[in-house]
Protein backbone atom coordinates (compact mmCIF):
# COMPACT_ATOMS: atom_id res chain seq x y z
CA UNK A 1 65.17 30.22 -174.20
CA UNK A 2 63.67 28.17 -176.95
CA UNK A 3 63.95 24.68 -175.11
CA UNK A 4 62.10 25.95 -172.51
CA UNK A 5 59.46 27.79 -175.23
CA UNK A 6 59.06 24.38 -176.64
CA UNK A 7 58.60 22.29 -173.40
CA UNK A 8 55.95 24.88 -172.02
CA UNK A 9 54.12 24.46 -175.47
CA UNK A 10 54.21 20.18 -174.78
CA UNK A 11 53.13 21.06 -171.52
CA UNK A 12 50.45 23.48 -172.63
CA UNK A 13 49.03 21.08 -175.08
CA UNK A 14 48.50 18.68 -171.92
CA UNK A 15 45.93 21.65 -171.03
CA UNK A 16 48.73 22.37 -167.97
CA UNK A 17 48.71 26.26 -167.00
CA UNK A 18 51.82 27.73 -168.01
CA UNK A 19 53.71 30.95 -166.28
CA UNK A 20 56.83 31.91 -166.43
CA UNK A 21 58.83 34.48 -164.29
CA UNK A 22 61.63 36.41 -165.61
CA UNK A 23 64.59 37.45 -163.18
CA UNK A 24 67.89 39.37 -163.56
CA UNK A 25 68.95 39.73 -167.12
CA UNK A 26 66.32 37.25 -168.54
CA UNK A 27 63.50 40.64 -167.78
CA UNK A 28 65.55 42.42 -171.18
CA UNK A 29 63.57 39.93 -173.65
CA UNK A 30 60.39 41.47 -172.10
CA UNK A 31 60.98 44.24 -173.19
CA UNK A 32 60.76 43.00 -177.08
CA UNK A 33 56.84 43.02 -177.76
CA UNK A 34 57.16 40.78 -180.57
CA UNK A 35 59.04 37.92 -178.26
CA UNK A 36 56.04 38.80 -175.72
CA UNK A 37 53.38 38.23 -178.57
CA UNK A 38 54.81 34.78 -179.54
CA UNK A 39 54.86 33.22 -175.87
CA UNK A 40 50.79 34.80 -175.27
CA UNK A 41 50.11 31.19 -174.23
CA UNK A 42 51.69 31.80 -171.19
CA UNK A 43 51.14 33.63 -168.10
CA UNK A 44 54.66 36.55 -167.58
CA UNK A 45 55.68 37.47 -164.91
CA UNK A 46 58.32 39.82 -164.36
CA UNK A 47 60.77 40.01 -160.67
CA UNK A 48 61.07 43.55 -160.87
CA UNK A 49 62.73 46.01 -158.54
CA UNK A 50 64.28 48.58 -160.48
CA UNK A 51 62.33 48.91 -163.82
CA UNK A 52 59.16 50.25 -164.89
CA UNK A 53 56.49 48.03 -166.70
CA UNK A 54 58.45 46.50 -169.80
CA UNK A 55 55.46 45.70 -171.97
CA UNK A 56 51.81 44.82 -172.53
CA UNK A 57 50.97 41.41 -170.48
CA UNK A 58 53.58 41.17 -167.70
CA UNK A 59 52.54 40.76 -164.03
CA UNK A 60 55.37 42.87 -162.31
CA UNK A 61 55.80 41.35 -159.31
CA UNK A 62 58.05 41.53 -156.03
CA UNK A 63 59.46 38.67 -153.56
CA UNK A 64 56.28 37.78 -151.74
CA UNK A 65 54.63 37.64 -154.89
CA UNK A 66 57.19 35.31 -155.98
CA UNK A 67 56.45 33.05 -152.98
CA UNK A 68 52.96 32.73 -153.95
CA UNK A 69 53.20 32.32 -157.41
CA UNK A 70 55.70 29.00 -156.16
CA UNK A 71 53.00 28.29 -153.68
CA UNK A 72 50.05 28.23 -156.27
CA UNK A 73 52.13 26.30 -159.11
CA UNK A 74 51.74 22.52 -158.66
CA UNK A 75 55.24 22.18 -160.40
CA UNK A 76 58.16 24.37 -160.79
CA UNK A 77 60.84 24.40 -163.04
CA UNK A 78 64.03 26.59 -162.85
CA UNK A 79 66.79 27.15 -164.75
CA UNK A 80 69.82 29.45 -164.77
């Protein structure tokens, strides 16, 4: 996770909006506030369709939500 930490900070420095969904297994570091606090530069997003909310400043979102959130990004990055 900290490659990708460190390229959305390049990329936020560029003035580029930054969000970044969290699927599967990645949604467990969500719910560590302090992890949360140190990425606040960014916009969360979590795919979530068993859990509750995790934490303070995470979009919950389902699959269409997903689709626009690709739809609205001019460039999308993923990684497994």
């Amino acid at each position: 996770m900290g490659k990708i930490i460190d390229i959305a900070k390049k990329l936020k420095e560029k003035d580029n909006e930054i969000s970044i969904l969290f699927v599967g297994d990645s949604r467990k570091l969500l719910n560590n506030q302090e992890f949360v606090d140190s990425i606040n530069f960014v916009k969360l997003y979590s795919l979530d369709r068993y859990d509750k909310i995790i934490g303070e400043g995470i979009e919950i979102i389902d699959y269409s939500g997903w689709i626009k959130l690709l739809e609205t990004c001019k460039k999308n990055i993923n990684w497994i």
